[in-house]
C-alpha atoms as a PDB file:
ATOM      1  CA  UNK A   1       0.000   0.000   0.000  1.00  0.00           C
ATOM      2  CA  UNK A   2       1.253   3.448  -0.669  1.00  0.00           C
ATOM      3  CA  UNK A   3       1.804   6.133   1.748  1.00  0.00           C
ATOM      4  CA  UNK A   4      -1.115   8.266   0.286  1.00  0.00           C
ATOM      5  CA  UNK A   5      -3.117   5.267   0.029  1.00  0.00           C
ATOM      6  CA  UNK A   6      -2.299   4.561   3.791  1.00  0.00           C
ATOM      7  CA  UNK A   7      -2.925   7.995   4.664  1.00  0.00           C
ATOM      8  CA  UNK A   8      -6.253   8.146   2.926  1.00  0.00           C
ATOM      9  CA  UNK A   9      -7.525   4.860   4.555  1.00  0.00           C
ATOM     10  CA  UNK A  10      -6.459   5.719   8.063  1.00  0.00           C
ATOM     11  CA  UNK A  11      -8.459   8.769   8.474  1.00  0.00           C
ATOM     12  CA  UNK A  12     -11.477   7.857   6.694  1.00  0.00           C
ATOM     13  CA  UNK A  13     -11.719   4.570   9.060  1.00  0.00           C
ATOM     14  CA  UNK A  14     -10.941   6.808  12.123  1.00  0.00           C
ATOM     15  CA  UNK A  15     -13.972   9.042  11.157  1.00  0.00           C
ATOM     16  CA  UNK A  16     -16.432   6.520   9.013  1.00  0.00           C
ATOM     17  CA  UNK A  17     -15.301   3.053  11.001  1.00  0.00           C
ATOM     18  CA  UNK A  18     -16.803   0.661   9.039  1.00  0.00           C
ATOM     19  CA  UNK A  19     -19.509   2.387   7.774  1.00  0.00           C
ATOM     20  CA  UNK A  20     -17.154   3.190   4.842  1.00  0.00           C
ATOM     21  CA  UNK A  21     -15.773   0.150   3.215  1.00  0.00           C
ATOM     22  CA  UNK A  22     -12.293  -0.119   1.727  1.00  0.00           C
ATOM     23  CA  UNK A  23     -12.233  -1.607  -1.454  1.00  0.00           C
ATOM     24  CA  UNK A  24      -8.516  -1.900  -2.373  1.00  0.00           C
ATOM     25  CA  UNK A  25      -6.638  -0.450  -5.608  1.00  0.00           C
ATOM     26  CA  UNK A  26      -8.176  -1.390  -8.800  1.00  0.00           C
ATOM     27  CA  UNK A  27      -6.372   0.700 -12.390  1.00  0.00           C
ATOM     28  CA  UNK A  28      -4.262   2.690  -9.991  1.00  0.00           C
ATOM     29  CA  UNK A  29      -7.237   4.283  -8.122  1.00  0.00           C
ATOM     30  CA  UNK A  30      -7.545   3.679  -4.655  1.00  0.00           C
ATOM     31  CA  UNK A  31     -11.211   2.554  -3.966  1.00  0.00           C
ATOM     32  CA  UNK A  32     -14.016   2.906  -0.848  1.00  0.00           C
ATOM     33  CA  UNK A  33     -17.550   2.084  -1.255  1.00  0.00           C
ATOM     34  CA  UNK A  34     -20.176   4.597   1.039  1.00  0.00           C
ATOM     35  CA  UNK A  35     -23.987   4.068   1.577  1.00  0.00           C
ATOM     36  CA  UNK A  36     -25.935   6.668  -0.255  1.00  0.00           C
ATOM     37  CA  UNK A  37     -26.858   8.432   3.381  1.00  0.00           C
ATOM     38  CA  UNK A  38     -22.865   8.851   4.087  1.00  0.00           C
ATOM     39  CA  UNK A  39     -21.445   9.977   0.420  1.00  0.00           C
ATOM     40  CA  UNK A  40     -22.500  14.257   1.299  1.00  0.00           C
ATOM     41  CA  UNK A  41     -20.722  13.626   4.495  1.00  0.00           C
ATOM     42  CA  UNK A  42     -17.362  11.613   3.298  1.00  0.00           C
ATOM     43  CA  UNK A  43     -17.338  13.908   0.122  1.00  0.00           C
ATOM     44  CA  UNK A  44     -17.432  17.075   2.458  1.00  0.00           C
ATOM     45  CA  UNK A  45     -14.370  15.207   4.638  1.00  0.00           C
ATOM     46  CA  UNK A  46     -12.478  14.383   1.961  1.00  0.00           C
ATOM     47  CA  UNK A  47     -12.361  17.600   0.320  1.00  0.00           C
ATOM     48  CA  UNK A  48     -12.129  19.891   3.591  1.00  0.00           C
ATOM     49  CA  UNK A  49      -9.507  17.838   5.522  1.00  0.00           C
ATOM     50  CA  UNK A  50      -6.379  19.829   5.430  1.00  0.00           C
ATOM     51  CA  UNK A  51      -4.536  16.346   4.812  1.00  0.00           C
ATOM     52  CA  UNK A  52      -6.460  15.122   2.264  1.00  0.00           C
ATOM     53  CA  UNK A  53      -8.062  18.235   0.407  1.00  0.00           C
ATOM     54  CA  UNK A  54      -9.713  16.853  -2.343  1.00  0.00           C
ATOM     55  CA  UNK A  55     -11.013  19.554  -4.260  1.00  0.00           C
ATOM     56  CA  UNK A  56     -11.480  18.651  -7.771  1.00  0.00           C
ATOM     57  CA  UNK A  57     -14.603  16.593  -8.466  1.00  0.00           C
ATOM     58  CA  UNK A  58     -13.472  14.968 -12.184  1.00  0.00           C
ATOM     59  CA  UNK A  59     -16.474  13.021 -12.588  1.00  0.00           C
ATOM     60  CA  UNK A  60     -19.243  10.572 -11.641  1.00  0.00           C
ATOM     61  CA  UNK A  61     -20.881   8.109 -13.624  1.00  0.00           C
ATOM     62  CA  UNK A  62     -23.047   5.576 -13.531  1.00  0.00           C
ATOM     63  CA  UNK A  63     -23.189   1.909 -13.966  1.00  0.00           C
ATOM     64  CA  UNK A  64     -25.749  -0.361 -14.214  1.00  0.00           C
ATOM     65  CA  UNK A  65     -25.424  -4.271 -12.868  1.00  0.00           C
ATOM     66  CA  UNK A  66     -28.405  -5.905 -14.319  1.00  0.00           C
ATOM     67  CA  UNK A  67     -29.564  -8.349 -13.348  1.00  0.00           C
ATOM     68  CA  UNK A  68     -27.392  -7.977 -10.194  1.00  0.00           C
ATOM     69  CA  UNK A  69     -28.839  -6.669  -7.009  1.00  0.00           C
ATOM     70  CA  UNK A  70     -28.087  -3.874  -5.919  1.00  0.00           C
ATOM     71  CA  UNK A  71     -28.577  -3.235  -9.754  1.00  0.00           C
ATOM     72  CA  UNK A  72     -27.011   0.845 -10.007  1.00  0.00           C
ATOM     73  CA  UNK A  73     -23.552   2.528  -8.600  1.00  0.00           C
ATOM     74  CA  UNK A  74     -23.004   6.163  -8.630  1.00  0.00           C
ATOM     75  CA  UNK A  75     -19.317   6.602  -9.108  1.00  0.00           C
ATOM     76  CA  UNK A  76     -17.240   9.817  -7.896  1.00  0.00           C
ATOM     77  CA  UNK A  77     -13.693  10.243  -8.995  1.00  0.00           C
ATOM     78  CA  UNK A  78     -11.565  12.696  -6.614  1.00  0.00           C
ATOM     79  CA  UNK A  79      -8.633  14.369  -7.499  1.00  0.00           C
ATOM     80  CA  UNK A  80      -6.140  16.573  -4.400  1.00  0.00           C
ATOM     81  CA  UNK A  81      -4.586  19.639  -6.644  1.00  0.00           C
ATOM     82  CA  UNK A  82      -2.158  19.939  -3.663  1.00  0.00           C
ATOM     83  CA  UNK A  83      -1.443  16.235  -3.297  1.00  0.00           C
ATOM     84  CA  UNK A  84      -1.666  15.007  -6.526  1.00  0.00           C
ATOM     85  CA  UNK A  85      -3.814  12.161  -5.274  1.00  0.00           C
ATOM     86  CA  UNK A  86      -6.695  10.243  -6.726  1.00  0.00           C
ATOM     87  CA  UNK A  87      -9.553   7.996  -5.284  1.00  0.00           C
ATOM     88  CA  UNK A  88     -12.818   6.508  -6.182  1.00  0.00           C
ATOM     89  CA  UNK A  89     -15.991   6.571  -4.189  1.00  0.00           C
ATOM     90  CA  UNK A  90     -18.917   3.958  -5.303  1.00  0.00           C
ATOM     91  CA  UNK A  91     -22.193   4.205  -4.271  1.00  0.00           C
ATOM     92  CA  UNK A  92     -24.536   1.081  -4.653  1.00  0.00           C
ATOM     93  CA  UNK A  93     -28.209   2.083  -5.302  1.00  0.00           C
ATOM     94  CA  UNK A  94     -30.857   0.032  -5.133  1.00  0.00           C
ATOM     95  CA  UNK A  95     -34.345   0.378  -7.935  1.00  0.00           C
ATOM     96  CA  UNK A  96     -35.084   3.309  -8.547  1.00  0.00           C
ATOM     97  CA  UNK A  97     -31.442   4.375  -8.062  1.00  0.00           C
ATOM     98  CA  UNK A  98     -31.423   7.217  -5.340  1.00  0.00           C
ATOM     99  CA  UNK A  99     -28.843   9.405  -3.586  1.00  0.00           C
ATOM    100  CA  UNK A 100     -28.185  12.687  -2.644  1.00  0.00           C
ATOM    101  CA  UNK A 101     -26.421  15.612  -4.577  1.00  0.00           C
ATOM    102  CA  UNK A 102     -22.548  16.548  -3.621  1.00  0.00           C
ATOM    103  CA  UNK A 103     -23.189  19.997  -5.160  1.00  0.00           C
ATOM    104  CA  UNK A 104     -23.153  21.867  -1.987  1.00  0.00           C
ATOM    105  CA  UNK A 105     -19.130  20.366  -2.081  1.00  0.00           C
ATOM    106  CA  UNK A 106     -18.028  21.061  -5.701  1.00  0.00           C
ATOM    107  CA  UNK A 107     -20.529  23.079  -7.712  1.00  0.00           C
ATOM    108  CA  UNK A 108     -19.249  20.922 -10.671  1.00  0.00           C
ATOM    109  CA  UNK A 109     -21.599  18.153  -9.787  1.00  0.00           C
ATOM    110  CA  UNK A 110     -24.409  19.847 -10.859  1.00  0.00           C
ATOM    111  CA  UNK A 111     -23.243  19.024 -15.042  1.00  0.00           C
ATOM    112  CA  UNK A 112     -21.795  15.760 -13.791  1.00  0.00           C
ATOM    113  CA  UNK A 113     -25.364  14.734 -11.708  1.00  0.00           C
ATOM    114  CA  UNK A 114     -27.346  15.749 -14.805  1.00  0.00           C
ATOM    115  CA  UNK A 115     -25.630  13.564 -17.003  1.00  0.00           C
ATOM    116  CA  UNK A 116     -26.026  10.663 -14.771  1.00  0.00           C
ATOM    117  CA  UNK A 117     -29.774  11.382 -14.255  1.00  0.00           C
ATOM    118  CA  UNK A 118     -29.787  11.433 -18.308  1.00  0.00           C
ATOM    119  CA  UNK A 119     -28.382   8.430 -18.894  1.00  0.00           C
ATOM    120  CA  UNK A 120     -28.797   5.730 -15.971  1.00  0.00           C
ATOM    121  CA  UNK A 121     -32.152   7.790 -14.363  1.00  0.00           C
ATOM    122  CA  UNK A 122     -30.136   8.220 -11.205  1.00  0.00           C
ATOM    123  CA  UNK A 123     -32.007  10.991  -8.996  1.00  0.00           C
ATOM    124  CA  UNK A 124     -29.949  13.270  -7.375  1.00  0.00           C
ATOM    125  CA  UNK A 125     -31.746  14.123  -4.059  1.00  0.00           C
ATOM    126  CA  UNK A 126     -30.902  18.132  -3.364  1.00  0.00           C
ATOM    127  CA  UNK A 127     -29.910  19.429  -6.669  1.00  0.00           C
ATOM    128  CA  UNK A 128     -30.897  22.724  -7.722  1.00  0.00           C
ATOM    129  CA  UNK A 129     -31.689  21.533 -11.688  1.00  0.00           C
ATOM    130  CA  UNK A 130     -32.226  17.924 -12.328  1.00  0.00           C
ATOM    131  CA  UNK A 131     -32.716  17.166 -16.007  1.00  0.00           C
ATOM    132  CA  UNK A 132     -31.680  15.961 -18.849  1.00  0.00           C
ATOM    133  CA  UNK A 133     -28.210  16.996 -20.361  1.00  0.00           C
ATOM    134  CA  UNK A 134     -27.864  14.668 -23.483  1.00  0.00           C
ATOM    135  CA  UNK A 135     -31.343  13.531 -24.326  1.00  0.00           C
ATOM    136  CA  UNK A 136     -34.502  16.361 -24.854  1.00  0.00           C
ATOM    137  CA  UNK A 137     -36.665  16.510 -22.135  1.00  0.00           C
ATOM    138  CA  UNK A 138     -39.525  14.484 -23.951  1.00  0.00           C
ATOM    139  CA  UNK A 139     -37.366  11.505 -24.395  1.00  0.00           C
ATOM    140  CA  UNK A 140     -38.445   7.830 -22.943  1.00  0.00           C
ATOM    141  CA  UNK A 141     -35.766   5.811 -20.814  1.00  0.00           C
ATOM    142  CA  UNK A 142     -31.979   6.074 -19.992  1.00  0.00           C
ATOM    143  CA  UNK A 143     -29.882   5.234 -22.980  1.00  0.00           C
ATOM    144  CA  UNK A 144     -27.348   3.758 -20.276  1.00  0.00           C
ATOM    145  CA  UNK A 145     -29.131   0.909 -18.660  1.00  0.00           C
ATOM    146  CA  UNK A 146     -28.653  -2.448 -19.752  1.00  0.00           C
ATOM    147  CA  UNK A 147     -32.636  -3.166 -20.499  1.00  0.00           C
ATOM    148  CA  UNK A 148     -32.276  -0.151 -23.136  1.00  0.00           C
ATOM    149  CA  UNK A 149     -33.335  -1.124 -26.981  1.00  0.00           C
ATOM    150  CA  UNK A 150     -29.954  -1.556 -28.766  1.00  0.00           C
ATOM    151  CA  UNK A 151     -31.175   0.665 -31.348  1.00  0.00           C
ATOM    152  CA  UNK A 152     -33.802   2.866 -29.065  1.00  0.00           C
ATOM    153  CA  UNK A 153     -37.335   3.131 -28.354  1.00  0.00           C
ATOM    154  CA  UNK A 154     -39.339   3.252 -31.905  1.00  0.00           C
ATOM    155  CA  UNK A 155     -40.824   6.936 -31.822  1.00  0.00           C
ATOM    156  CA  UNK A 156     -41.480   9.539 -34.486  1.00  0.00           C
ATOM    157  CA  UNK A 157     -37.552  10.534 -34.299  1.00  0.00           C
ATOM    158  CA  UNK A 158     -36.819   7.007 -34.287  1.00  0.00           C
ATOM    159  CA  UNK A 159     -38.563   5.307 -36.804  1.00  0.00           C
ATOM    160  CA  UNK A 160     -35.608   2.579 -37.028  1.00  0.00           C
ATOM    161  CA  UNK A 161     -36.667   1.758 -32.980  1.00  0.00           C
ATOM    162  CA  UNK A 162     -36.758  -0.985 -31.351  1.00  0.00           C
ATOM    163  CA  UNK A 163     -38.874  -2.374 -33.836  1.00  0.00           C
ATOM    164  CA  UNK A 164     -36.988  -1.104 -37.171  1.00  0.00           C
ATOM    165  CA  UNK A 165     -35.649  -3.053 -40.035  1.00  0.00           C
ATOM    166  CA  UNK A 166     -32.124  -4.591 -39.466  1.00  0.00           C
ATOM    167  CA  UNK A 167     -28.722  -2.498 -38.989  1.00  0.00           C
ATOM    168  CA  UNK A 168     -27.084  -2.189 -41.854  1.00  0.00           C
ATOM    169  CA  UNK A 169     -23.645  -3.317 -40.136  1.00  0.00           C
ATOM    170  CA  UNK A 170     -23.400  -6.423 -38.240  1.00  0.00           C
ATOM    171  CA  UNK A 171     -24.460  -5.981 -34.333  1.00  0.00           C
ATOM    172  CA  UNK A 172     -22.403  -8.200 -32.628  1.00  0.00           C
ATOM    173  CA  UNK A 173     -23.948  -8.823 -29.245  1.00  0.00           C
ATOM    174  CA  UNK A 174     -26.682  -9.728 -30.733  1.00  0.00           C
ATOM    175  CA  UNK A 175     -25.350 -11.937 -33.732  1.00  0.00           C
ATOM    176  CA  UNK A 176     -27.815 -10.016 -35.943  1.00  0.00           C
ATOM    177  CA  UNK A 177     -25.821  -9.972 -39.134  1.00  0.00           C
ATOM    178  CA  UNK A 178     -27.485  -8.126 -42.235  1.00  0.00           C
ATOM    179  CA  UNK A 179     -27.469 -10.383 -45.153  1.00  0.00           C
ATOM    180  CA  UNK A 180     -27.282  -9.043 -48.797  1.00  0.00           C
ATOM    181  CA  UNK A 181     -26.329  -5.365 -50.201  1.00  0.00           C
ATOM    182  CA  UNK A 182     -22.642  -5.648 -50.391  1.00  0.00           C
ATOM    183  CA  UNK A 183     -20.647  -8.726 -51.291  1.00  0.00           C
ATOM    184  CA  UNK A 184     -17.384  -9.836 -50.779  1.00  0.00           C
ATOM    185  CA  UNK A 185     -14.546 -10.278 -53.211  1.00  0.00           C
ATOM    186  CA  UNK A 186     -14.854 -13.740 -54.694  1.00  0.00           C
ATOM    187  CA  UNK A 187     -18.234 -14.365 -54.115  1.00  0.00           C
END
């Protein structure tokens, strides 16, 4: 374990005890999973201790686990200007996926928040403008989540939906393989 890595873990179990779970070092990124009722409180620790100061929110995403319970994860990545440090925070979610905003730490949550609500239908509890970032506002579903048409909902932008004709290149997953159109030399 590295000395930042020590560092980090040490104080977060002497304030969060178990209640924050230490999840090792996965891709270089030291990891801790919180329960959705903790993350405003360890995100407002990690950023304001004067040993830690995490103060640039670089993202959080979503992932979904289907068919897996719990089924969403909001993800944080941290980043200490000062330290040069990096961790991960996961939170698992159950259906609907619920948690509350981090904006009242890093005002950059609010873009980050909206783009998870867009595409995974996470709710952020607490934030001042929750909607959709990608998709327009009258659009059906999160493009994100595992149980999402391959090739959309059929709609009147989307005649090719769910219920379309064929790709016109080969979809993999699904082994659906357009025949005709183009051949191959030599055949």
């Amino acid at each position: 374990m590295s000395v930042e890595a020590s560092v980090i873990s040490t104080l977060i179990s002497e304030r969060f005890g178990e209640a924050v779970e230490e999840l090792g070092v996965s891709h270089g990124l030291h990891g801790f999973a919180v329960p959705p009722d903790k993350i405003v409180e360890l995100c407002r620790f990690l950023k304001e201790h004067p040993a830690l100061r995490f103060d640039f929110l670089s993202d959080i995403c979503g992932v979904d686990h289907f068919p897996e319970a719990p089924r969403y994860e909001a993800v944080y990545h941290l980043y200490s200007l000062p330290n040069k440090w990096r961790i991960r925070i996961k939170c698992r979610l159950g259906d609907p996926p619920l948690v509350p905003s981090v904006t009242g730490v890093w005002r950059t949550a609010n873009w980050h928040e909206r783009e998870a609500w867009d595409m995974y239908g996470i709710s952020f509890e607490g934030h001042p403008d929750l909607r959709r970032i990608y998709m327009w506002e009258g659009f059906e579903g999160f493009p994100q989540r595992k149980d999402f048409p391959l090739r959309g909902y059929k709609d009147d932008l989307n005649p090719f939906g769910a219920e379309g004709p064929p790709p016109t290149q080969p979809d993999l997953a699904t082994n659906d393989i357009p025949t005709g159109g183009r051949s191959t030399p030599g055949t």
